[in-house]
C-alpha atoms as a PDB file:
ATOM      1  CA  UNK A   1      11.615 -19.220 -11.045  1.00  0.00           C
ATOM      2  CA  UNK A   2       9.577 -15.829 -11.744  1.00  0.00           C
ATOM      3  CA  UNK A   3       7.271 -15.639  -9.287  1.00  0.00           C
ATOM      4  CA  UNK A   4       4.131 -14.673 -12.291  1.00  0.00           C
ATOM      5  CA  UNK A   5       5.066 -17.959 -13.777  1.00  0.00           C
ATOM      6  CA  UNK A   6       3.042 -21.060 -12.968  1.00  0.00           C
ATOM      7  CA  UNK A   7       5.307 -23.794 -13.465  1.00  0.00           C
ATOM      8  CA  UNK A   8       4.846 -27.105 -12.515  1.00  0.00           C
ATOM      9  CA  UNK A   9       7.010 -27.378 -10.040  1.00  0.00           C
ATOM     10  CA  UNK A  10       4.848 -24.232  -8.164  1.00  0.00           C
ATOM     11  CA  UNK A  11       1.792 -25.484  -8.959  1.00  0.00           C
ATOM     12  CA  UNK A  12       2.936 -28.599  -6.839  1.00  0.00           C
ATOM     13  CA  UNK A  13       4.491 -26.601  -4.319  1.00  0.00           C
ATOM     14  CA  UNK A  14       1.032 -24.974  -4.148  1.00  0.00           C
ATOM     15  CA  UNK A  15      -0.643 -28.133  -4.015  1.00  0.00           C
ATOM     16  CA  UNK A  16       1.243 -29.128  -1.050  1.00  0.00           C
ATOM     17  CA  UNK A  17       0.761 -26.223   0.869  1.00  0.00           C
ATOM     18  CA  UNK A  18      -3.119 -26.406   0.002  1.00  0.00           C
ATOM     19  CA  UNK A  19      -3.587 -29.810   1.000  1.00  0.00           C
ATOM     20  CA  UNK A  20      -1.201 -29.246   4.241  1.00  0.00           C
ATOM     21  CA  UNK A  21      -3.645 -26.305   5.116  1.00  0.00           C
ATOM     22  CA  UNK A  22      -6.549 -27.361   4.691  1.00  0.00           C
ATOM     23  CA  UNK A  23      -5.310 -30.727   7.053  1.00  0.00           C
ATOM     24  CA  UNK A  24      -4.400 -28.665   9.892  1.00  0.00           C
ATOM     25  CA  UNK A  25      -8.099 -26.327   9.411  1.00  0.00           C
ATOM     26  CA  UNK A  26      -9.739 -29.858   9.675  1.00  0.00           C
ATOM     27  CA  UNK A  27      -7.765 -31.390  13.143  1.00  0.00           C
ATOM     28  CA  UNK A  28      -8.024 -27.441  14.636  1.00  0.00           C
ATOM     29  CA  UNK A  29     -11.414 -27.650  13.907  1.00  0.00           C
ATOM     30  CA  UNK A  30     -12.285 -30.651  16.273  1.00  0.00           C
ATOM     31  CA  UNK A  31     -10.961 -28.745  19.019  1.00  0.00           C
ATOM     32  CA  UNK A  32     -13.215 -26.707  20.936  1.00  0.00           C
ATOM     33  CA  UNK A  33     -12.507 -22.661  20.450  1.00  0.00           C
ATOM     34  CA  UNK A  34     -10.236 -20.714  22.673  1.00  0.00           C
ATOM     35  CA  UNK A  35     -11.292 -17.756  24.931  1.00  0.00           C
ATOM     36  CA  UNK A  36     -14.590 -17.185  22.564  1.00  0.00           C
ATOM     37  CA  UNK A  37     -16.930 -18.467  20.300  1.00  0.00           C
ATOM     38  CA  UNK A  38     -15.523 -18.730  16.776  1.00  0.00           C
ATOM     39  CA  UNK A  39     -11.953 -18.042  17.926  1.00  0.00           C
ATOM     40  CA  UNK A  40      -8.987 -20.483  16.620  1.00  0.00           C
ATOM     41  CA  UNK A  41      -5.571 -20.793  16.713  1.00  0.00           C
ATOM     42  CA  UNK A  42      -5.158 -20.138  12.694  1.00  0.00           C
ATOM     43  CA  UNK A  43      -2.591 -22.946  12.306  1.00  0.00           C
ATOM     44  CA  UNK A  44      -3.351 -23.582   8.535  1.00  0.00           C
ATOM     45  CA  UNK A  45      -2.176 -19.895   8.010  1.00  0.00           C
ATOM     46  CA  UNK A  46       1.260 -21.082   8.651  1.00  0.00           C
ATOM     47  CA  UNK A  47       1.185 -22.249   4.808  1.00  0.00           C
ATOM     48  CA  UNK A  48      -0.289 -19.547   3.366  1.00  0.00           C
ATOM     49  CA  UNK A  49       2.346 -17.213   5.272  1.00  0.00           C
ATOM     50  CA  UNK A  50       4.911 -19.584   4.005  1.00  0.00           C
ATOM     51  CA  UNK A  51       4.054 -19.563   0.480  1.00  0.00           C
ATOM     52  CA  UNK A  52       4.226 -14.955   0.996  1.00  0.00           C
ATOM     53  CA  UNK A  53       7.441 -15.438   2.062  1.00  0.00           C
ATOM     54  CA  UNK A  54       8.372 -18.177  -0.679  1.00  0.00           C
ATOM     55  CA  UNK A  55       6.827 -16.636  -3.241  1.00  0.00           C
ATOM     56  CA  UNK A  56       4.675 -13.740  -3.441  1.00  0.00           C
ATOM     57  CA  UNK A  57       0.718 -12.344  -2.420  1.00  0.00           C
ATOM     58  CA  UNK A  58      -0.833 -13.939  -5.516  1.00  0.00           C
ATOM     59  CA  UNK A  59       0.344 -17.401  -4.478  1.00  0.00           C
ATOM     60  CA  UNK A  60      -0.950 -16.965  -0.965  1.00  0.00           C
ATOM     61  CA  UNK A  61      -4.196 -15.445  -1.390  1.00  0.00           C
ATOM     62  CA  UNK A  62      -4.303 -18.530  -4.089  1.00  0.00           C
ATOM     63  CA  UNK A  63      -3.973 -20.982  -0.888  1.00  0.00           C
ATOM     64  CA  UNK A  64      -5.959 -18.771   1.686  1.00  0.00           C
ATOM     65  CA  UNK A  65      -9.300 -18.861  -1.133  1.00  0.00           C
ATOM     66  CA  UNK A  66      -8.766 -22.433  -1.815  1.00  0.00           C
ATOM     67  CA  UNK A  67      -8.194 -23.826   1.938  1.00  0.00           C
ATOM     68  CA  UNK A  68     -11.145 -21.561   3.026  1.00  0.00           C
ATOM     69  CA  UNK A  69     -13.319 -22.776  -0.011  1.00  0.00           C
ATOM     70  CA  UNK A  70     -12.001 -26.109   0.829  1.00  0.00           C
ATOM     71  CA  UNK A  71     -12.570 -25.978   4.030  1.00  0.00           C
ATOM     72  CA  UNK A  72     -16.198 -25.041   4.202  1.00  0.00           C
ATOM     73  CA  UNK A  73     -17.373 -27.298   1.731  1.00  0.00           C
ATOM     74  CA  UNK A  74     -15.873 -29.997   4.346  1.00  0.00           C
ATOM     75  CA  UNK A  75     -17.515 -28.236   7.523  1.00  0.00           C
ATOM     76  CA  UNK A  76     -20.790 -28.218   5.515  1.00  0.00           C
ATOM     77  CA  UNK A  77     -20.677 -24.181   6.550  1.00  0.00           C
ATOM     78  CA  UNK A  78     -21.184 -21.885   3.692  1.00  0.00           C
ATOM     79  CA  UNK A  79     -21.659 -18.919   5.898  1.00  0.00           C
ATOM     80  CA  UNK A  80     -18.564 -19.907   7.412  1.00  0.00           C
ATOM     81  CA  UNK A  81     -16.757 -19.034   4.038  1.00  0.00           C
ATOM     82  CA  UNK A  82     -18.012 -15.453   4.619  1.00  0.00           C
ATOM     83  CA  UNK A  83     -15.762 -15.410   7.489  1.00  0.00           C
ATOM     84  CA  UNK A  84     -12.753 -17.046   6.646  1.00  0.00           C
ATOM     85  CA  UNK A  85     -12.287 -15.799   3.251  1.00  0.00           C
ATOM     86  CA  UNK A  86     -12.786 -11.997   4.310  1.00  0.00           C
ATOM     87  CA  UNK A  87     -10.687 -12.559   7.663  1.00  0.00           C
ATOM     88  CA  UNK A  88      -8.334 -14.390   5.137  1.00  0.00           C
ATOM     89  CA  UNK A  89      -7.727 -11.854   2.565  1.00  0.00           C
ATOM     90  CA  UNK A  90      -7.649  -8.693   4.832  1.00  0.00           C
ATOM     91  CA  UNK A  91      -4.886 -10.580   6.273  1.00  0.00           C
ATOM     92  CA  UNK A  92      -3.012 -11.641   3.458  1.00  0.00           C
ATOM     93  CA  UNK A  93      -3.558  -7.927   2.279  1.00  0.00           C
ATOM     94  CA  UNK A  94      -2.132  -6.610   5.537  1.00  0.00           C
ATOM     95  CA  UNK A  95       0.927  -9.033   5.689  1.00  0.00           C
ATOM     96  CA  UNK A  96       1.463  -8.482   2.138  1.00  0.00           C
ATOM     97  CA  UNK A  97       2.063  -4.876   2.019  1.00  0.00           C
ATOM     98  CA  UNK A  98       4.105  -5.344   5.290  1.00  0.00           C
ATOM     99  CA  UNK A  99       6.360  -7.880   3.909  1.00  0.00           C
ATOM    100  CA  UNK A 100       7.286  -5.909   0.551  1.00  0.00           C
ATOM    101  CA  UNK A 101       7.289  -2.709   2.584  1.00  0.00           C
ATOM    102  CA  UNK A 102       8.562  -2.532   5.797  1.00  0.00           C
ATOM    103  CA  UNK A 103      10.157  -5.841   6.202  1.00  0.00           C
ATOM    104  CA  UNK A 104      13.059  -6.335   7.554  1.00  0.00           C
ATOM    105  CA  UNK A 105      12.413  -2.809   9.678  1.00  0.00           C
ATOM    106  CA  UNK A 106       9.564  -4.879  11.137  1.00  0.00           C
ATOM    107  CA  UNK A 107      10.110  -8.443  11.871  1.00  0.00           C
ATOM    108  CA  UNK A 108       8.718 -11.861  10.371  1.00  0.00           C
ATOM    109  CA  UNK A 109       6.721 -12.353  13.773  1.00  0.00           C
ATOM    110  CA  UNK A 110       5.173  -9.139  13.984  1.00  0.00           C
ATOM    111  CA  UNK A 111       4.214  -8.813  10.663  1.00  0.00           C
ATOM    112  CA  UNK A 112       2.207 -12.681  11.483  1.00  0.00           C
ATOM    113  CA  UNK A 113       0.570 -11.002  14.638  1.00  0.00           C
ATOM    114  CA  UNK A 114      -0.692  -8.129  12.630  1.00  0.00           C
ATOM    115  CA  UNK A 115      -1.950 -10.364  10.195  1.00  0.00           C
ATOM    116  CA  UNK A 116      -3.776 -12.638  12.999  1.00  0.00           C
ATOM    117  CA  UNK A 117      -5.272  -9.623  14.743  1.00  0.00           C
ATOM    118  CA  UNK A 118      -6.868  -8.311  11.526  1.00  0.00           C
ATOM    119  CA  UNK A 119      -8.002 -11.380  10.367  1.00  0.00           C
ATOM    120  CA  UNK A 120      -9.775 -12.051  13.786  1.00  0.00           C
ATOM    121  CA  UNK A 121     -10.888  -8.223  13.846  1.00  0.00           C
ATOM    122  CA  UNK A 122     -12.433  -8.884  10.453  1.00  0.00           C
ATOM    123  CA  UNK A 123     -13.960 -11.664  10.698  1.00  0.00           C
ATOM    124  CA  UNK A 124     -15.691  -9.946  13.993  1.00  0.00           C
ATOM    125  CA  UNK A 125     -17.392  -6.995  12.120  1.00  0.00           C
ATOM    126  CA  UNK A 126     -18.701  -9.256   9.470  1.00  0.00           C
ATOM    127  CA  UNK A 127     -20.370 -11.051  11.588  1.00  0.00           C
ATOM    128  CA  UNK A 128     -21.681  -7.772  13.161  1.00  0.00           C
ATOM    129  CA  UNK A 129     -22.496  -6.594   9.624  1.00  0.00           C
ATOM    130  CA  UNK A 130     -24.510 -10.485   8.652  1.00  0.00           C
ATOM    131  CA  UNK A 131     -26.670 -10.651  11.820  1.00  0.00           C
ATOM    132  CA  UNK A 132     -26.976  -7.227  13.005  1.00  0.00           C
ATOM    133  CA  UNK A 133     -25.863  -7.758  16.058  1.00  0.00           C
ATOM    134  CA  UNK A 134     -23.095  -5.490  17.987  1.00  0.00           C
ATOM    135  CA  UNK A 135     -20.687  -8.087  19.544  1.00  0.00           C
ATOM    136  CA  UNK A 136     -17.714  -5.655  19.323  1.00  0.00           C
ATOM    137  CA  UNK A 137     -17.508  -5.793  22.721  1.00  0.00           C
ATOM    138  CA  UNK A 138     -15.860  -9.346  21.938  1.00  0.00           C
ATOM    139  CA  UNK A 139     -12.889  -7.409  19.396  1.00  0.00           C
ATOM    140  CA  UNK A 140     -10.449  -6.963  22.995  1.00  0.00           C
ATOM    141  CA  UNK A 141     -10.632 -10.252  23.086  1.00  0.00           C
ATOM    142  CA  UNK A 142     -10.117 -11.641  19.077  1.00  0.00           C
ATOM    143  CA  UNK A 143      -6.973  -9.345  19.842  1.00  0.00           C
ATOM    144  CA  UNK A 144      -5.862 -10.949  22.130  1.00  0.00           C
ATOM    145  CA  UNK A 145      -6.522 -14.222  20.315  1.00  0.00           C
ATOM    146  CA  UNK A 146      -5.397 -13.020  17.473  1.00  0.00           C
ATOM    147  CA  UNK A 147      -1.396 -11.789  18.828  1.00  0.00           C
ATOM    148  CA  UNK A 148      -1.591 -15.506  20.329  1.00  0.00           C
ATOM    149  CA  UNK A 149      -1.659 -17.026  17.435  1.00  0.00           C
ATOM    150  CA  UNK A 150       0.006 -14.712  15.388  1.00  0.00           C
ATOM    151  CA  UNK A 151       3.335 -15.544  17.571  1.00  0.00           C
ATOM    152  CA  UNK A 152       2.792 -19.108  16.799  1.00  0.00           C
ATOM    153  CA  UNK A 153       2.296 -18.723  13.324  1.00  0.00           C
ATOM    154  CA  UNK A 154       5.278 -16.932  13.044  1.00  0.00           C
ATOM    155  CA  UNK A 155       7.092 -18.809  14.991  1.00  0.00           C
ATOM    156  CA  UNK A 156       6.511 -21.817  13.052  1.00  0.00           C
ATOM    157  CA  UNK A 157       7.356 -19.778   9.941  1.00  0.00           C
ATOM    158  CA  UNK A 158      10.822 -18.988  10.866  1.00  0.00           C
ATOM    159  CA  UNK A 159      11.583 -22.022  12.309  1.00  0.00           C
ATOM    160  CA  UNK A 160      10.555 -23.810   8.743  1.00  0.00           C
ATOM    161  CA  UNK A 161      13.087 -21.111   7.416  1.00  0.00           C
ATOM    162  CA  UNK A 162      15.446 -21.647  10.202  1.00  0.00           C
ATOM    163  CA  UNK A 163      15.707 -25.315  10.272  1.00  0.00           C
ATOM    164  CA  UNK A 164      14.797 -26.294   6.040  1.00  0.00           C
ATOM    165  CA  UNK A 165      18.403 -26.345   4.295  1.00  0.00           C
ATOM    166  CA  UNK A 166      18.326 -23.070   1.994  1.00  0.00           C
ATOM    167  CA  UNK A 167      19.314 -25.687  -0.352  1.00  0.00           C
ATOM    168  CA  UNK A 168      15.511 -26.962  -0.425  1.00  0.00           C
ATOM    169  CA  UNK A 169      14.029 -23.781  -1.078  1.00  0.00           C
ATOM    170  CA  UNK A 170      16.655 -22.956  -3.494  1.00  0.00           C
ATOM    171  CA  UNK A 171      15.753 -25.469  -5.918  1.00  0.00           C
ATOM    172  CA  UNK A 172      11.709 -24.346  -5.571  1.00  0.00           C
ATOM    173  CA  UNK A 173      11.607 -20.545  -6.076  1.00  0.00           C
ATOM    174  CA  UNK A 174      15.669 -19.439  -6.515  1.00  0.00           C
ATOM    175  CA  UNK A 175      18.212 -17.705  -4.219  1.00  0.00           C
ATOM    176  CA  UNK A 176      17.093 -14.465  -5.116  1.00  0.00           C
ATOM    177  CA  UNK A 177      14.093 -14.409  -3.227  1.00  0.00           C
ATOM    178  CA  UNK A 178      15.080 -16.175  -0.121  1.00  0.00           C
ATOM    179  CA  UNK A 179      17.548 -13.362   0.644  1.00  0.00           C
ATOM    180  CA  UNK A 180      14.026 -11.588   1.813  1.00  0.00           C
ATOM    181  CA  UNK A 181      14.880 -13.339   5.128  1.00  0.00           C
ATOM    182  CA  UNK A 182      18.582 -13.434   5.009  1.00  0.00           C
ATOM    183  CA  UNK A 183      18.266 -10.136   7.750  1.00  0.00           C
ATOM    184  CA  UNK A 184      16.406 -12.125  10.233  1.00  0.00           C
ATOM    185  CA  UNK A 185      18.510 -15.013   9.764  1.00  0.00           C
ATOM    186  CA  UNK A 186      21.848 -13.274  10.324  1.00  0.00           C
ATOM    187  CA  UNK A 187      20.603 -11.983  13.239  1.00  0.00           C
ATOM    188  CA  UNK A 188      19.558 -15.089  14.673  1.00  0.00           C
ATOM    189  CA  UNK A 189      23.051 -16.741  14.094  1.00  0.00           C
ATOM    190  CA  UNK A 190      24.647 -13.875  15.850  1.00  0.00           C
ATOM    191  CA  UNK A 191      22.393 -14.199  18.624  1.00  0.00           C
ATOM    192  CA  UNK A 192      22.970 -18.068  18.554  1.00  0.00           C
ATOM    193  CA  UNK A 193      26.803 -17.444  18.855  1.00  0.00           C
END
């Protein structure tokens, strides 16, 4: 499957990964945030990551804009859009150009930790920039945050990759694509052995 093409079977894929998203954004959301105000683990990137790896940047910035647009319709938070979809797409951006870069000289994980630190870095000077304020004495601390839940994000990432028959992925987007994390994987079966 060419990742330009919209067939149906990535639309669905898509779908999925939406819906899965914005699911997680809604149960993180009940939780109360971590070391500051605003600050959350990110767990609904995990799909939009996925769907980089699976496919390419235009089908993840497709489910970053829709889960954030999504998601704060459902929070009743339009300001909160603001946020999201700029820490969101900086992100995205970032991990992108990583991924089809640098990667495999950099690994899955840190390329997620970059990723989380600029989205959480973003989202911090636009609120700076919207209420005129200068909280950037709180960026240390959406760093650290934000290298938190990067390493979860990518852990979870790899593991779906690690533990997901090839066979499954195969039959979505094509063998010629997943050999993107064939490095990482070989490496992680000679560790293993």
């Amino acid at each position: 499957m060419k990742s330009g093409k919209f067939t149906a079977k990535k639309i669905a894929v898509l779908a999925i990964f939406i819906t899965l998203s914005l699911i997680t954004f809604i149960i993180e959301n009940q939780f109360p945030p971590l070391f500051v105000p605003g600050a959350r683990m990110g767990l609904a990137n995990i799909f939009s990551f996925t769907a980089l790896i699976m496919f390419s940047p235009v089908e993840a910035f497709i489910v970053v804009a829709v889960r954030t647009g999504l998601g704060a319709i459902y929070a009743g938070n339009v300001s909160a859009l603001l946020y999201s979809f700029t820490g969101g797409v900086v992100s995205m951006a970032i991990s992108s150009v990583l991924m089809y870069t640098v990667y495999p000289r950099v690994s899955v994980m840190a390329v997620s930790v970059l990723g989380a630190v600029a989205h959480n870095v973003t989202q911090n000077i636009v609120f700076v920039l919207l209420t005129d304020t200068s909280t950037l004495t709180l960026i240390p601390y959406f760093i650290l945050a934000g290298i938190l839940s990067g390493a979860i994000v990518g852990a979870v990432v790899l593991l779906i990759f690690k533990k997901i028959p090839l066979s499954v992925f195969e039959k979505t987007i094509g063998q010629k694509k997943l050999q993107k994390l064939q490095p990482e994987q070989q490496q992680e079966n000679l560790n293993e052995n």
